[in-house]
N, C-alpha and C. Protein backbone atom coordinates (compact mmCIF):
# COMPACT_ATOMS: atom_id res chain seq x y z
N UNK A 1 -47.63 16.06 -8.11
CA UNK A 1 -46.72 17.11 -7.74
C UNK A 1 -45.36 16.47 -7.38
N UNK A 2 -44.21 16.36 -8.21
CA UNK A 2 -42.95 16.12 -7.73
C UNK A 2 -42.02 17.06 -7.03
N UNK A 3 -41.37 16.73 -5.80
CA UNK A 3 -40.61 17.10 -5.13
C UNK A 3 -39.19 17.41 -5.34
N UNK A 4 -39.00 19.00 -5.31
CA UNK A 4 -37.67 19.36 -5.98
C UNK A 4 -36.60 19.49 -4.49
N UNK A 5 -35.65 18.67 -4.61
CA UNK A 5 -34.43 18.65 -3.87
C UNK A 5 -33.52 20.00 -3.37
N UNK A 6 -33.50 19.90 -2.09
CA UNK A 6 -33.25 21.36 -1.62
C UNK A 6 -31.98 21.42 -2.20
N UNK A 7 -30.63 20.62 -1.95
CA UNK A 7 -29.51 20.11 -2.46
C UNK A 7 -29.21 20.61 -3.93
N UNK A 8 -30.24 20.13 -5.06
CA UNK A 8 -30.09 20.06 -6.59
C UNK A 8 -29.21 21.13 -7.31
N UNK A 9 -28.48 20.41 -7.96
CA UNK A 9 -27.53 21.61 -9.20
C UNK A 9 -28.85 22.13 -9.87
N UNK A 10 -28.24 23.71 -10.04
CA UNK A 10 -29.01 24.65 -11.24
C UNK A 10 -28.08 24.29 -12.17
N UNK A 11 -28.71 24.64 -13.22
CA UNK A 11 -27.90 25.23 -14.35
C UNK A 11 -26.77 26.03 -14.47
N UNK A 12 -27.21 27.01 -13.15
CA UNK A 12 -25.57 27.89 -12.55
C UNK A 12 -24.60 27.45 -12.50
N UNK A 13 -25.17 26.77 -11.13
CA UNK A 13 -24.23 25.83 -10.59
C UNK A 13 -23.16 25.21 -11.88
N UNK A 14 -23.99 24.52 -12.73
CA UNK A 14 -23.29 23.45 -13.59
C UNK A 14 -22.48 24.31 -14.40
N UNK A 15 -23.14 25.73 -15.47
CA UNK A 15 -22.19 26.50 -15.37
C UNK A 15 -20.70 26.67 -14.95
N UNK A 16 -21.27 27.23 -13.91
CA UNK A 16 -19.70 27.46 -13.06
C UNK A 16 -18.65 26.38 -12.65
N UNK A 17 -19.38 24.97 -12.54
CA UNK A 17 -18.35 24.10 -12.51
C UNK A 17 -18.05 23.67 -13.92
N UNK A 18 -18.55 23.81 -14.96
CA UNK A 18 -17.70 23.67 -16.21
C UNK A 18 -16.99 24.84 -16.68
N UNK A 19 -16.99 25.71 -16.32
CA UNK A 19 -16.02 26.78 -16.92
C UNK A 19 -14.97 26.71 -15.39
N UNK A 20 -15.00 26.34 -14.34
CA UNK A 20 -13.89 26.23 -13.26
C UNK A 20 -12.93 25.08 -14.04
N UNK A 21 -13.56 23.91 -14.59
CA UNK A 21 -13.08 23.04 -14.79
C UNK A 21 -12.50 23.17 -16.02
N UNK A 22 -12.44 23.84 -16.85
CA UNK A 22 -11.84 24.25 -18.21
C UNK A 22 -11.05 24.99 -18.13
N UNK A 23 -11.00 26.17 -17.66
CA UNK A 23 -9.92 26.92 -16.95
C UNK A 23 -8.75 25.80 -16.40
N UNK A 24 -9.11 25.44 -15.83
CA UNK A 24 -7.82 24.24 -14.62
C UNK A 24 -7.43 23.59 -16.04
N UNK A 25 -8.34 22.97 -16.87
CA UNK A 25 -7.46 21.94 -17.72
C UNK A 25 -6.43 22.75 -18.68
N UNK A 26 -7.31 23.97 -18.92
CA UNK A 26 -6.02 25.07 -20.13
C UNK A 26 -4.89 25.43 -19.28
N UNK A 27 -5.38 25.52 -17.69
CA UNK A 27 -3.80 26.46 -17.16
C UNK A 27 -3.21 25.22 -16.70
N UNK A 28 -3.57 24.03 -17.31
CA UNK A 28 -2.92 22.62 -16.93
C UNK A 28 -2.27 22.18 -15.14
N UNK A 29 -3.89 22.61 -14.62
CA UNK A 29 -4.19 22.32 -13.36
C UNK A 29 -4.83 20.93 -13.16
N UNK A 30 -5.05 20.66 -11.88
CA UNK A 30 -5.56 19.09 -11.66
C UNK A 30 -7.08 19.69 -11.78
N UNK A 31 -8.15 18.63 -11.86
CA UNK A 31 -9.57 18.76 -11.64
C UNK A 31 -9.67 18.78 -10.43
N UNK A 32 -9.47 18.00 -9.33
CA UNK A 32 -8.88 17.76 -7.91
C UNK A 32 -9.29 19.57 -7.63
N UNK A 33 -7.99 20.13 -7.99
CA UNK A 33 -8.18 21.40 -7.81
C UNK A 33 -9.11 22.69 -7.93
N UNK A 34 -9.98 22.10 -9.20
CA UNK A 34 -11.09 22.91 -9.56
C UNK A 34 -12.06 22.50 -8.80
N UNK A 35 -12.12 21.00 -8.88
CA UNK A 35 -13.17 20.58 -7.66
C UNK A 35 -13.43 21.61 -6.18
N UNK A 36 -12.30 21.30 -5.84
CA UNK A 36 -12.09 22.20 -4.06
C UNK A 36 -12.41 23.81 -4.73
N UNK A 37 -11.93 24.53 -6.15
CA UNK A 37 -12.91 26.07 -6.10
C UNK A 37 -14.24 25.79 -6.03
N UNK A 38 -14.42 24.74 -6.89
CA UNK A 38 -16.09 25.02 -7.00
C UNK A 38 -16.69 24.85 -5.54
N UNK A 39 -16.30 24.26 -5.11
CA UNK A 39 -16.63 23.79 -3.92
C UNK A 39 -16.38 24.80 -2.57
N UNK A 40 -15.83 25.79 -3.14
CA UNK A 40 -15.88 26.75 -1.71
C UNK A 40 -17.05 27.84 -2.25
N UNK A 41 -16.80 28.38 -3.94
CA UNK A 41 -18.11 29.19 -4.38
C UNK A 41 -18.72 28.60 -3.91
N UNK A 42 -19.27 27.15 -4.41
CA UNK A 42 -20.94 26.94 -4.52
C UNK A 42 -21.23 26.32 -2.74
N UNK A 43 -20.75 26.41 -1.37
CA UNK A 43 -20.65 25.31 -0.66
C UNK A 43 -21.05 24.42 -1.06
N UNK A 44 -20.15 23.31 -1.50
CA UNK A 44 -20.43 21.58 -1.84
C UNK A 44 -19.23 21.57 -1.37
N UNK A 45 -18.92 20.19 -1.14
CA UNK A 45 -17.96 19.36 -1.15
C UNK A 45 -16.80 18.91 -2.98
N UNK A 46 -15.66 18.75 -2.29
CA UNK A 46 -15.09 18.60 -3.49
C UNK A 46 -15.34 17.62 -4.43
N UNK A 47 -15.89 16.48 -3.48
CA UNK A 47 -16.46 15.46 -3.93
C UNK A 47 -17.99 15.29 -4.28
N UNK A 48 -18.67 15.95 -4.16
CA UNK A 48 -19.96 16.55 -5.02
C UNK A 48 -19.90 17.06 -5.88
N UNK A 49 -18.79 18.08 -5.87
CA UNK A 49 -18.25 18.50 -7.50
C UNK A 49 -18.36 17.69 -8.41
N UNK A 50 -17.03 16.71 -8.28
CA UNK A 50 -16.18 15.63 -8.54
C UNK A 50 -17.58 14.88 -9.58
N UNK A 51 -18.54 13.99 -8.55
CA UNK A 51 -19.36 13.79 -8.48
C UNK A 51 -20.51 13.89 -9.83
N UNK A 52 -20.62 14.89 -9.57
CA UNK A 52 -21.49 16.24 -10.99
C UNK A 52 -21.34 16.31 -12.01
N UNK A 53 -19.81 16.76 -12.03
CA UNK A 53 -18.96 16.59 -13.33
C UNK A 53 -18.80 15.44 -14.04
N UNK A 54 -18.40 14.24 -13.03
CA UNK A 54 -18.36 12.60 -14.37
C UNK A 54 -19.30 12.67 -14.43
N UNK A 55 -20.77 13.02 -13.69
CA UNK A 55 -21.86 11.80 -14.03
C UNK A 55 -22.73 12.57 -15.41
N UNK A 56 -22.56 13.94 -15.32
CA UNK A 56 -23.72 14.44 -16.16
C UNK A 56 -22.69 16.15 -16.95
N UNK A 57 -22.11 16.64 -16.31
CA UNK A 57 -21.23 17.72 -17.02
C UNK A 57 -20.45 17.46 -18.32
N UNK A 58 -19.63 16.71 -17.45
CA UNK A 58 -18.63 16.48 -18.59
C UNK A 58 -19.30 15.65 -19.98
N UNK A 59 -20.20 15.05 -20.25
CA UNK A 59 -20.52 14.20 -21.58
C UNK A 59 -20.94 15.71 -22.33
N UNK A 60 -21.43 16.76 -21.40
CA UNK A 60 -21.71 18.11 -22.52
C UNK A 60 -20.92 19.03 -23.04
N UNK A 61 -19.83 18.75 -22.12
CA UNK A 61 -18.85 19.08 -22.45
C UNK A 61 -16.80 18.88 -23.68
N UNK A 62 -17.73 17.66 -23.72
CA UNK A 62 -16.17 17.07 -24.57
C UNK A 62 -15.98 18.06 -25.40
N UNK A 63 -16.52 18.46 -26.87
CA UNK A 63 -15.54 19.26 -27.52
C UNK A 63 -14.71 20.46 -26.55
N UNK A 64 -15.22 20.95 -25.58
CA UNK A 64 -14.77 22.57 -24.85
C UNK A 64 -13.32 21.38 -24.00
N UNK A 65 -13.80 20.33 -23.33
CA UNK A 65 -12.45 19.50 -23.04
C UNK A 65 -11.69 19.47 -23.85
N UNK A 66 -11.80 18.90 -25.30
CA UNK A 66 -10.76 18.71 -26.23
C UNK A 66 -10.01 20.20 -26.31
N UNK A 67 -10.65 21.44 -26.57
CA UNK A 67 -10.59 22.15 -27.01
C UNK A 67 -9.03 23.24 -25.55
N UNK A 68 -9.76 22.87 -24.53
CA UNK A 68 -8.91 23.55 -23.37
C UNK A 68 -7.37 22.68 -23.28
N UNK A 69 -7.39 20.98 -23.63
CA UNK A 69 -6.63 20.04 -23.71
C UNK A 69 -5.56 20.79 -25.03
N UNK A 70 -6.00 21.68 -26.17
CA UNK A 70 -5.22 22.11 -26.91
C UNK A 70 -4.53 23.33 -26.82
N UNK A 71 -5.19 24.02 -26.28
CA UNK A 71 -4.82 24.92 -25.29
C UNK A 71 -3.93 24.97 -24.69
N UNK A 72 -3.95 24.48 -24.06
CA UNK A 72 -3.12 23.60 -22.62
C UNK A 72 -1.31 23.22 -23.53
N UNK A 73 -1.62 22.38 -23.97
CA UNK A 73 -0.26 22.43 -24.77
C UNK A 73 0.29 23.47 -25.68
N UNK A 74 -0.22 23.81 -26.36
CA UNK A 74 0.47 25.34 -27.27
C UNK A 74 0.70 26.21 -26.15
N UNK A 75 0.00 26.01 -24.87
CA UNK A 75 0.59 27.09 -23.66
C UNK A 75 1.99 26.71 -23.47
N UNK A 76 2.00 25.08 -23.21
CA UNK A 76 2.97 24.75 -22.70
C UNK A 76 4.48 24.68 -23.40
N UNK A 77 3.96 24.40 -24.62
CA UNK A 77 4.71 24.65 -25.86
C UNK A 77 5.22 26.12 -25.62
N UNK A 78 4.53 26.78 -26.08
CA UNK A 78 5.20 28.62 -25.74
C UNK A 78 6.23 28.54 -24.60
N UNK A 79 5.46 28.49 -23.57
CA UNK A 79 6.31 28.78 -22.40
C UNK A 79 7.47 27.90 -22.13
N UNK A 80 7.57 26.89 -23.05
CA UNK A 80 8.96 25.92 -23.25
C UNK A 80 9.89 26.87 -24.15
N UNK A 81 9.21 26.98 -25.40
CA UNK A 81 9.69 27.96 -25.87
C UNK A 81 10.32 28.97 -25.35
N UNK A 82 9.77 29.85 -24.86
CA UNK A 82 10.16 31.22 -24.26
C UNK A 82 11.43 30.99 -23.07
N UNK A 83 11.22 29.97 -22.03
CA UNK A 83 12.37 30.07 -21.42
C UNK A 83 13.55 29.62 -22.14
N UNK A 84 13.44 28.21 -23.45
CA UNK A 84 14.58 28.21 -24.04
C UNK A 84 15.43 29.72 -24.68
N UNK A 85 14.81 30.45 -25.00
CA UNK A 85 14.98 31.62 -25.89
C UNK A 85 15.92 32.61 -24.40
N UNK A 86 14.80 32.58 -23.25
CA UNK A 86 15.51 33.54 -22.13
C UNK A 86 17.09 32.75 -21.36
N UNK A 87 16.86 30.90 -21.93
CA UNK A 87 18.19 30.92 -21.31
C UNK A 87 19.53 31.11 -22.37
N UNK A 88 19.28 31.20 -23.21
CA UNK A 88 19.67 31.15 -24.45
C UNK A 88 20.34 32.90 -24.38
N UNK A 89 19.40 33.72 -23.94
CA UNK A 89 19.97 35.82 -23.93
C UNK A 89 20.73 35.30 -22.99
N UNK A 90 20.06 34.41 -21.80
CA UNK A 90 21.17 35.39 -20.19
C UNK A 90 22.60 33.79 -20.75
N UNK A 91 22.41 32.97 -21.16
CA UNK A 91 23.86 32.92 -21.49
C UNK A 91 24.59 33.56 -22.24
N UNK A 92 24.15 34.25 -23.07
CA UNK A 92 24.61 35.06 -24.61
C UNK A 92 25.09 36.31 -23.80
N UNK A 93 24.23 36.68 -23.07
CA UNK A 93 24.62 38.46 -21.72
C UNK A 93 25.98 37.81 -20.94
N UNK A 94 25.98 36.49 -20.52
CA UNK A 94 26.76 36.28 -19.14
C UNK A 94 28.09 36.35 -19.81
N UNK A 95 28.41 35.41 -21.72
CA UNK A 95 29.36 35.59 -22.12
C UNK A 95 30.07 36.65 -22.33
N UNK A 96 28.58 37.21 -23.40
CA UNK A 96 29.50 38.73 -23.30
C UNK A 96 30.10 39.79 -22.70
N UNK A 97 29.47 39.63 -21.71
CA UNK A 97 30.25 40.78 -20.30
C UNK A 97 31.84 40.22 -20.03
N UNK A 98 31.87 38.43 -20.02
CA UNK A 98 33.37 37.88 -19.83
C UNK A 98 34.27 39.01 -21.05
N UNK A 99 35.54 38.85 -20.88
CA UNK A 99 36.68 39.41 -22.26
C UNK A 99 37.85 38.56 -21.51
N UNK A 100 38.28 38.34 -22.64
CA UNK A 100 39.73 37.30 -22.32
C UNK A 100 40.88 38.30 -22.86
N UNK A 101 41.66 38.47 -21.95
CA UNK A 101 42.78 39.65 -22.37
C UNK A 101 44.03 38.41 -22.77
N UNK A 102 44.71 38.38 -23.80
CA UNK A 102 45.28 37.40 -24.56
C UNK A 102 47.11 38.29 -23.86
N UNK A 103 47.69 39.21 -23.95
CA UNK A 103 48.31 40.42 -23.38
C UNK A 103 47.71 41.20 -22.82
N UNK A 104 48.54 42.04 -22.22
CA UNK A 104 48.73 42.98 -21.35
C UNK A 104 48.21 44.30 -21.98
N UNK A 105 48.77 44.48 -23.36
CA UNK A 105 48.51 45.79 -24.24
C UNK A 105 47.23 45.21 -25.03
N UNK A 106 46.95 44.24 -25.29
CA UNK A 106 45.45 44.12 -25.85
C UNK A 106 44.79 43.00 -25.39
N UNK A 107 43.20 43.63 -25.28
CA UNK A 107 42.25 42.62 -24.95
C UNK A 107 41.61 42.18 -25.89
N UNK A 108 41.08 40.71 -26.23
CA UNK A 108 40.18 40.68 -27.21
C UNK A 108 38.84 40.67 -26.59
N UNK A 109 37.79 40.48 -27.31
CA UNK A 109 36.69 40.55 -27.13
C UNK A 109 36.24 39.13 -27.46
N UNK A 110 35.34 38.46 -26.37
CA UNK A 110 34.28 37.29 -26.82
C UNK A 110 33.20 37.40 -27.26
N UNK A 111 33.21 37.01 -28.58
CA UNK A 111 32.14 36.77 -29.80
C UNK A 111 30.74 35.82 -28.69
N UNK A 112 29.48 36.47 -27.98
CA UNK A 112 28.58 35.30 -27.76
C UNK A 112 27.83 34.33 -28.94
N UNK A 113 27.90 33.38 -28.85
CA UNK A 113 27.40 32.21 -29.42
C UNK A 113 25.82 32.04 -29.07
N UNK A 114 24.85 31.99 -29.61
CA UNK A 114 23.68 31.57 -29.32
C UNK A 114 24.02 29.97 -28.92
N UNK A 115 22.47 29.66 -28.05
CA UNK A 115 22.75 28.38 -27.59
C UNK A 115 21.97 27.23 -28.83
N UNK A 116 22.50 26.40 -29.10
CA UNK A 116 22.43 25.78 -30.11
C UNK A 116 21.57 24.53 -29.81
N UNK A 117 19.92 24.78 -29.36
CA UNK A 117 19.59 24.30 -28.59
C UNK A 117 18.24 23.61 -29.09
N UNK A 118 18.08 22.68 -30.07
CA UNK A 118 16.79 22.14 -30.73
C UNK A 118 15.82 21.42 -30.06
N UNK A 119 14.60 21.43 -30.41
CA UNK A 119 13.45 20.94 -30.20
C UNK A 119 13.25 19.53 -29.97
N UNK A 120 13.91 18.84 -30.37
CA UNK A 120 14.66 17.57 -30.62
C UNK A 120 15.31 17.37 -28.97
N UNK A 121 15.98 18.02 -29.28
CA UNK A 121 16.88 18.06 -27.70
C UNK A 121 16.26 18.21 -26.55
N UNK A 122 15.16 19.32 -26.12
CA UNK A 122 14.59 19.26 -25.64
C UNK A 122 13.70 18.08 -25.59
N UNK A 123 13.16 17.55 -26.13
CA UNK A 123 12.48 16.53 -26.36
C UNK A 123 12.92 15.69 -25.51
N UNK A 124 14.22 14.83 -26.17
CA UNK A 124 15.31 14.11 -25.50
C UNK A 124 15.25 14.20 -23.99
N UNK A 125 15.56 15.06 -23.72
CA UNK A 125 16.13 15.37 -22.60
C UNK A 125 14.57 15.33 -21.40
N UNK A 126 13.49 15.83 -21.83
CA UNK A 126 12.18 15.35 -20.95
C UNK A 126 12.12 14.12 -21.25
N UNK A 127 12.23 13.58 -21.96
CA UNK A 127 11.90 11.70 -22.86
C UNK A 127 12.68 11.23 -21.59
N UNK A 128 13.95 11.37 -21.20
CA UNK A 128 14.79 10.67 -20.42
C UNK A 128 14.31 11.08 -18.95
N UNK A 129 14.15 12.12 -18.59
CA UNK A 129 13.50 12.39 -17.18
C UNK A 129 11.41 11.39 -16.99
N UNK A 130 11.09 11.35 -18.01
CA UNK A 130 10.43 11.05 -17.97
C UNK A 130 10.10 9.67 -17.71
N UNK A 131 11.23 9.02 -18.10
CA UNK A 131 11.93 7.15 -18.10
C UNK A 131 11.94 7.41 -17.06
N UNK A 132 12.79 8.18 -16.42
CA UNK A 132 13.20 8.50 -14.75
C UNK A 132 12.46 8.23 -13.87
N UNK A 133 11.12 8.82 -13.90
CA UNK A 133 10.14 9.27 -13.25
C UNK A 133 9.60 8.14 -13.04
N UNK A 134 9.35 7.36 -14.07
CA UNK A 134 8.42 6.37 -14.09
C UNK A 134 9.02 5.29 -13.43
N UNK A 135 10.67 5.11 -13.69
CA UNK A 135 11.40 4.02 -13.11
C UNK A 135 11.04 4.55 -11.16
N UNK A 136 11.25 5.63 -11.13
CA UNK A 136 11.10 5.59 -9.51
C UNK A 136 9.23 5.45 -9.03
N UNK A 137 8.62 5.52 -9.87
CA UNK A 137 6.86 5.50 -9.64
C UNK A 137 6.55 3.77 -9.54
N UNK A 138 7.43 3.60 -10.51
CA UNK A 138 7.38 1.56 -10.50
C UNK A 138 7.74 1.56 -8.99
N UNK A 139 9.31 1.60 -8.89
CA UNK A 139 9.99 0.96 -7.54
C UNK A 139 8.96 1.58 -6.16
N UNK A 140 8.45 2.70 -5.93
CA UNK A 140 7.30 3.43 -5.00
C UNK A 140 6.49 2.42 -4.94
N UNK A 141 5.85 1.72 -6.28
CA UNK A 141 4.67 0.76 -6.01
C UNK A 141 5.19 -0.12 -5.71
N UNK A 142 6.36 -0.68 -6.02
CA UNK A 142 6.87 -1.86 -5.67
C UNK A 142 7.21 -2.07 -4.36
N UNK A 143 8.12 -1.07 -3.38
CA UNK A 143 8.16 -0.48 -2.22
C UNK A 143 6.79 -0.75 -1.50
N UNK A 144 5.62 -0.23 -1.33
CA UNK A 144 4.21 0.28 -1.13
C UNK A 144 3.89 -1.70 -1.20
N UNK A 145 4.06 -2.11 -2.66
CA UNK A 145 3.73 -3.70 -1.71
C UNK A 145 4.70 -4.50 -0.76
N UNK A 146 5.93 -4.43 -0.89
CA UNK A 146 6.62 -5.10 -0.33
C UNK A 146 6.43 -4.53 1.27
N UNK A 147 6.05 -3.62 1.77
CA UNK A 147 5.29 -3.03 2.90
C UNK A 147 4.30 -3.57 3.53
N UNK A 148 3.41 -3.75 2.63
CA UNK A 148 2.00 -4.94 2.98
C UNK A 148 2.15 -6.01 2.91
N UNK A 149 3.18 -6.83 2.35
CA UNK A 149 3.58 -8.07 2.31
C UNK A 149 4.09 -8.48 3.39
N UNK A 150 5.07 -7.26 3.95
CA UNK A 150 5.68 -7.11 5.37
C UNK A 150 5.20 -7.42 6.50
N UNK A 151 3.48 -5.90 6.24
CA UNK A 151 2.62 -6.25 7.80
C UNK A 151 2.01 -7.61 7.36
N UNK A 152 1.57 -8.10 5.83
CA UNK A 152 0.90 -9.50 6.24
C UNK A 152 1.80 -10.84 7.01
N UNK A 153 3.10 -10.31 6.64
CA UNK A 153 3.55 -11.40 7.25
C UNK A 153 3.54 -11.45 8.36
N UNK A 154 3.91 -10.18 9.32
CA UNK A 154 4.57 -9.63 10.36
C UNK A 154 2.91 -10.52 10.95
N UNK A 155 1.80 -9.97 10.69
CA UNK A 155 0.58 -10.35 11.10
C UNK A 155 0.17 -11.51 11.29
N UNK A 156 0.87 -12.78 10.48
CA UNK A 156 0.82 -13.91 10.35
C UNK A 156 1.80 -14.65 11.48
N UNK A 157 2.61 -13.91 11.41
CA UNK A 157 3.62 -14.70 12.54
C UNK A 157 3.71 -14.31 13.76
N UNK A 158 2.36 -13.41 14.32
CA UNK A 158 2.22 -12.95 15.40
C UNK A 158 1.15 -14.27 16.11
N UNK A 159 0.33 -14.59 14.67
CA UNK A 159 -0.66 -15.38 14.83
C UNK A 159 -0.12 -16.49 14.99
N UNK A 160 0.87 -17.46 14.36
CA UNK A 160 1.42 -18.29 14.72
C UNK A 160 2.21 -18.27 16.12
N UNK A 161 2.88 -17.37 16.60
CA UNK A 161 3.66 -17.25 17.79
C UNK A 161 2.47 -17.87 18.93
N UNK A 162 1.52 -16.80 18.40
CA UNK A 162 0.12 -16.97 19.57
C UNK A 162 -0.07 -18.19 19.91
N UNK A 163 -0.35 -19.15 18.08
CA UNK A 163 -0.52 -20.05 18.72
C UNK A 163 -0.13 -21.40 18.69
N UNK A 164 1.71 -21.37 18.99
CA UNK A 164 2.65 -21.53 19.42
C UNK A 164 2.58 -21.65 20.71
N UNK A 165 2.25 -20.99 21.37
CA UNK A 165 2.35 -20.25 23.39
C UNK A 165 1.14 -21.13 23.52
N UNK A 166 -0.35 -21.11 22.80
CA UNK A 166 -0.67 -21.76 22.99
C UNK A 166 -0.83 -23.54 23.48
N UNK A 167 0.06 -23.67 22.28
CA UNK A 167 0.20 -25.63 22.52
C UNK A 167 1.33 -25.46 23.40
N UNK A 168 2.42 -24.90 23.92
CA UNK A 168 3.17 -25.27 24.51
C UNK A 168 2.36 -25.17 26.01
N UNK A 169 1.52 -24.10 26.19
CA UNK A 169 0.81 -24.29 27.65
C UNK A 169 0.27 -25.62 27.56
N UNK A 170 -0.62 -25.84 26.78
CA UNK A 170 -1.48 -27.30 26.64
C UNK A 170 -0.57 -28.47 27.21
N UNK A 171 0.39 -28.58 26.13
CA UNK A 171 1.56 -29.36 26.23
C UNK A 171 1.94 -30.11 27.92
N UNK A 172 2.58 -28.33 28.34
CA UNK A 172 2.60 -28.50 29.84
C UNK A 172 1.98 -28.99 30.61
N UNK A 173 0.71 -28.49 30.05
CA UNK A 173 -0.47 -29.05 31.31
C UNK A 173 -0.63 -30.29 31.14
N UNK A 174 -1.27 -30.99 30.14
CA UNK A 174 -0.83 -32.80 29.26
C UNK A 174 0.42 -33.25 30.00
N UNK A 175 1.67 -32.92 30.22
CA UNK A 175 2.60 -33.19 31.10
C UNK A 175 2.36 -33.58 32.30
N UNK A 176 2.28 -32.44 33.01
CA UNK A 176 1.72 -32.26 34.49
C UNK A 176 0.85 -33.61 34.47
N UNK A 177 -0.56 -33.68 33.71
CA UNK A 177 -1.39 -34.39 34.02
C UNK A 177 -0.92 -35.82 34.19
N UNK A 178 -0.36 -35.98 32.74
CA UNK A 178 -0.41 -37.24 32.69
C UNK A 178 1.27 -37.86 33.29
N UNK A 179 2.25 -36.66 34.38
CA UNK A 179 3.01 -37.26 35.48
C UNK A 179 2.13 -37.86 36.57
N UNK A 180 1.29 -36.88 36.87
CA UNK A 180 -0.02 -36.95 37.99
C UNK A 180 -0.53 -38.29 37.89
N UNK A 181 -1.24 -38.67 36.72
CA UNK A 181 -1.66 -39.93 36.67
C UNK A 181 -0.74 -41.49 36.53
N UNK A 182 0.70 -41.04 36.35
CA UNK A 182 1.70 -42.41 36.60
C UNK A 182 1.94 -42.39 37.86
N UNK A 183 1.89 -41.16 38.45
CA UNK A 183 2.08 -41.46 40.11
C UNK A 183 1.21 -41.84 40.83
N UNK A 184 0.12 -41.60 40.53
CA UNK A 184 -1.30 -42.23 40.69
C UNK A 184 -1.26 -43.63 40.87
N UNK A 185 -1.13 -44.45 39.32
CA UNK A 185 -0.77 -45.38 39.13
C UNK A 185 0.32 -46.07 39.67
N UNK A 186 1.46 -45.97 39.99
CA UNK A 186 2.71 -46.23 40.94
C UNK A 186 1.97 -46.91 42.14
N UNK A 187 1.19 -45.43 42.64
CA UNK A 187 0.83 -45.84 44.46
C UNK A 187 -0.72 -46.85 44.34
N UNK A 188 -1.27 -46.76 43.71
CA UNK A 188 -2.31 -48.05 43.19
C UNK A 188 -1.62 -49.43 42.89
N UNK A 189 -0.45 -49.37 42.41
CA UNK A 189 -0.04 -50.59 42.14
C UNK A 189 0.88 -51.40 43.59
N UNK A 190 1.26 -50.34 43.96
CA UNK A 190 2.09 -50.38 45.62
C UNK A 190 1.08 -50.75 46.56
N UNK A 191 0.21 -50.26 46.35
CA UNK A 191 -0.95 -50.19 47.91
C UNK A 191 -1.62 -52.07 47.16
N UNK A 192 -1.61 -51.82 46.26
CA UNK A 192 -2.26 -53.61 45.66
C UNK A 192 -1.41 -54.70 46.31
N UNK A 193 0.28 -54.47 46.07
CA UNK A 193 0.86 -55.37 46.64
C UNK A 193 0.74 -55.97 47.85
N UNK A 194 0.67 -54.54 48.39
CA UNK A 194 0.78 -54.73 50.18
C UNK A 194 -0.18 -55.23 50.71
């Protein structure tokens, strides 16, 4: 008779944390995040989730991963899309409401221009924020050691100071002593004479 674990994932369970977790990757959320839902439905920990998912979910899952991973971009794609297109009207609206009156007796009218704004460009223009990003994620790590390099030193030369204070007491006392013992010697050699 084997003993079934009060703890143990159902099938539910696993369920629900692979469709939490597919969801998050299409609406191009962290797992992190799906972790902590599953984890308030099912009470677990986020890290039991976490847990679940590398060790035994996810290998049943790869094509539905690949599949939310494509997802995920044609979303993102669109919705790149779409705001280029909306900034593209409200500049095209903001021009046209302007009119440049050239005289007094006539105004002309401004022709709006669509924004002339390629895919390419866009591209560009994340490509370079993206250099950005990474140049300040380097210098953060670089920062982050030169920090620990800091307390090791700072730590090291507390230890040396220590024991620094140390030999100089020693020192002193070796002093002391060995004045003690020439005066010693002095009145041994005085009291011999006499």
């Amino acid at each position: 008779m084997s003993i079934v674990r009060q703890d143990a994932w159902t099938n539910d369970e696993d369920l629900v944390l692979a469709e939490v977790v597919l969801r998050h990757i299409r609406e191009g959320s962290t797992q992190l995040a799906a972790f902590e839902e599953v984890g308030e439905r099912l009470s677990r920990t986020a890290a039991a989730c976490g847990f679940r998912w590398n060790s035994s979910i996810r290998k049943k899952y790869k094509a539905a991963i690949a599949i939310a991973k494509k997802q995920r971009k044609s979303l993102k794609k669109n919705k790149l899309e779409d705001s280029i297109q909306e900034f593209s009207e409200e500049i095209s609206t903001e021009i046209s409401d302007v009119s440049v009156s050239g005289f007094e007796s006539e105004a002309q009218e401004v022709v709006p221009q669509p924004l002339s704004m390629s895919m390419e460009d866009v591209i560009e223009f994340l490509a370079s924020h993206k250099g950005a990003l990474e140049s300040n994620q380097s210098l953060a790590e670089e920062n982050k050691k030169l920090k620990e390099k800091i307390t090791e030193l700072t730590s090291e030369n507390e230890r040396i100071t220590s024991e620094l204070s140390k030999l100089v007491s020693d020192y002193d006392v070796m002093k002391q002593d060995y004045k003690l013992l020439i005066d010693i010697m002095d009145r041994a050699k005085k009291m011999s004479v006499t």
